[in-house]
Protein backbone atom coordinates (compact mmCIF):
# COMPACT_ATOMS: atom_id res chain seq x y z
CA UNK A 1 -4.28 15.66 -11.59
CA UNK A 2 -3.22 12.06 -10.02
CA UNK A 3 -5.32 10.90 -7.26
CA UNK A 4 -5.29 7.80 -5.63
CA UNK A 5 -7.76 5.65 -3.73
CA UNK A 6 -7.43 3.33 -1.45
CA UNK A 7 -10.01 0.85 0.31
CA UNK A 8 -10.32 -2.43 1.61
CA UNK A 9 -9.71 -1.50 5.38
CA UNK A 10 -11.56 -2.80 7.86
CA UNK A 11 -12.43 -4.40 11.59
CA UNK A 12 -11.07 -7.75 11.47
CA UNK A 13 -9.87 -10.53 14.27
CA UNK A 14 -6.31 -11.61 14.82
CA UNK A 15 -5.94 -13.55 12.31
CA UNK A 16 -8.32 -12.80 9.87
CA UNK A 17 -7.50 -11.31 6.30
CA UNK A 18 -7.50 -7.96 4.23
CA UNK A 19 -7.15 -7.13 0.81
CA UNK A 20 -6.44 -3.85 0.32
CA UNK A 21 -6.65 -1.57 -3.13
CA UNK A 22 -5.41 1.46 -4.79
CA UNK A 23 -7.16 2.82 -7.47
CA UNK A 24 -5.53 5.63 -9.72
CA UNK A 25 -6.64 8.27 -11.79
CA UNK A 26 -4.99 10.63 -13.60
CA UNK A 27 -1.91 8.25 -13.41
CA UNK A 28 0.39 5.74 -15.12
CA UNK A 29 2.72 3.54 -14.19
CA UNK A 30 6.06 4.68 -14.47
CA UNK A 31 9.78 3.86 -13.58
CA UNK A 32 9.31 5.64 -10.17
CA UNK A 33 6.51 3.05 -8.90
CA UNK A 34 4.30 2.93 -6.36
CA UNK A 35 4.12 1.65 -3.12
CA UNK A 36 2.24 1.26 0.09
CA UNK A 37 2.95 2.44 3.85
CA UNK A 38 1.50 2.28 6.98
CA UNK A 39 1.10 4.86 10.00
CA UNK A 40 0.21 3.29 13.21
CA UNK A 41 -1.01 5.85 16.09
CA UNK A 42 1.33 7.80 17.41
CA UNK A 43 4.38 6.34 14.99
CA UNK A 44 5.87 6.99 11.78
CA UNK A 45 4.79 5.90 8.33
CA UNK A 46 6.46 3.24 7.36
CA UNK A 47 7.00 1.71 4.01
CA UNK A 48 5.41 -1.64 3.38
CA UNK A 49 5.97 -2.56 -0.53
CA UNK A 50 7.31 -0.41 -3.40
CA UNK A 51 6.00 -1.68 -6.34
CA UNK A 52 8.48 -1.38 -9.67
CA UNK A 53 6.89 -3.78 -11.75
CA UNK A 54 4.49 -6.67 -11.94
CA UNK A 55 8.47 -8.45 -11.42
CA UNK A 56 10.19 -6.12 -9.48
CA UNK A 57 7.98 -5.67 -6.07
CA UNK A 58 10.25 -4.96 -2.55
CA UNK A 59 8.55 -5.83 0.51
CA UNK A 60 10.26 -4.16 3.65
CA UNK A 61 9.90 -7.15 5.84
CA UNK A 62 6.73 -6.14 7.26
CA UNK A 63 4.21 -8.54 7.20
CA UNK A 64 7.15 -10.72 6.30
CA UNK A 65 5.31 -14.30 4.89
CA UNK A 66 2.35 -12.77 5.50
CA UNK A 67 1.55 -9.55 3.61
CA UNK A 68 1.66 -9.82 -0.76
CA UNK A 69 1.89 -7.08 -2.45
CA UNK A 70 0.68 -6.81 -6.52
CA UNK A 71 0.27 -4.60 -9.56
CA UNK A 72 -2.19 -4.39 -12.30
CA UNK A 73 -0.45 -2.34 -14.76
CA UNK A 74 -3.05 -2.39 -17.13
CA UNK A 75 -5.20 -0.84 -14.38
CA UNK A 76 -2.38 1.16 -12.75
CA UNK A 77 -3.65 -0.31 -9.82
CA UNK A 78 -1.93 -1.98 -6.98
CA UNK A 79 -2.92 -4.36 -4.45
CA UNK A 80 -2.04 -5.30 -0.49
CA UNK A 81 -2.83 -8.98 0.66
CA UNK A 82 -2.91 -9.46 3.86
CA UNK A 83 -2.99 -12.87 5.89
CA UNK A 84 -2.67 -13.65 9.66
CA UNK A 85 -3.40 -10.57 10.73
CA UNK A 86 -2.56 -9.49 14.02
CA UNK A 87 -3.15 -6.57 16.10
CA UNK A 88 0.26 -5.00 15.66
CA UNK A 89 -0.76 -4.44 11.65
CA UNK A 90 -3.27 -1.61 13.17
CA UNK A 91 -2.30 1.16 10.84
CA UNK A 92 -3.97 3.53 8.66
CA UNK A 93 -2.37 1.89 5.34
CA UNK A 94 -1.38 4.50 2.23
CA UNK A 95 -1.11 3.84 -0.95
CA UNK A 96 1.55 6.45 -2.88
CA UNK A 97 2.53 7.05 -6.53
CA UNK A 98 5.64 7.88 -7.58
CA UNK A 99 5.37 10.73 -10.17
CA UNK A 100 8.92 11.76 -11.87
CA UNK A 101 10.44 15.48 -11.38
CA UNK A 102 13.53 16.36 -13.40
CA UNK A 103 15.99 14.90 -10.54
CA UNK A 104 13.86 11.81 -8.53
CA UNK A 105 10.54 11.11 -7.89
CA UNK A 106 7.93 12.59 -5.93
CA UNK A 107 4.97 11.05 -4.06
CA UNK A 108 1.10 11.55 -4.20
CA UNK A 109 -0.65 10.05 -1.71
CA UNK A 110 -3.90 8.56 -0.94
CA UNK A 111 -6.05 9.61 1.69
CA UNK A 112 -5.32 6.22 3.64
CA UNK A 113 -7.46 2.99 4.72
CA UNK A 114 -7.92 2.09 8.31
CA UNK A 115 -6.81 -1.31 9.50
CA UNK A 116 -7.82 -2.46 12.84
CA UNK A 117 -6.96 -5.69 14.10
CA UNK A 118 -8.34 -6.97 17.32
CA UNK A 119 -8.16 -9.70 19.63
């Protein structure tokens, strides 16, 4: 069973920076990837990064210049830098792996991180 953990969250100024992290178990890193999204109150989630490989990482132009996003493949981890935070990056922040079904992919999820960014 693949579950996924994600911490790093926290209370932090405008500003300030987080690094968050997904642990996996139960997983490996596979051609479907894995990514992190956000969910802001009352919003949709929103994808941040989708994470291919250690070479192939898509950021969606959130955070744009600010927000990194990383793999540890040996790990089948993946990380979320983020600098200059500022209070619209208030989210809870998933992490998701992409598991393969015979057509596409599917996602698991993590249970989310809380982000708040204050002034």
């Amino acid at each position: 069973q693949v579950k996924l953990v994600e911490s790093g969250g926290g209370s932090v100024k405008v500003g300030g920076s987080l690094m968050l992290s997904c642990t996996t178990s139960g997983y490996t890193f596979n051609s479907c990837g894995m990514g992190w999204y956000r969910q802001a109150p009352g919003e949709e989630r929103q994808m941040v990064s989708h994470i291919l490989s250690d070479r192939d990482i898509y950021m969606s132009g959130i955070g744009q210049g600010r927000f990194t996003a990383s793999q540890d493949k040996a790990k089948n981890a993946i990380y979320l830098k983020m600098n200059r935070l500022e209070t619209e990056d208030t989210a809870v922040y998933f992490c998701a792996a992409g598991v393969p079904t015979r057509d596409s992919c599917t996602n698991v999820w993590g249970q989310g991180t809380q982000v708040t960014v204050s002034s």
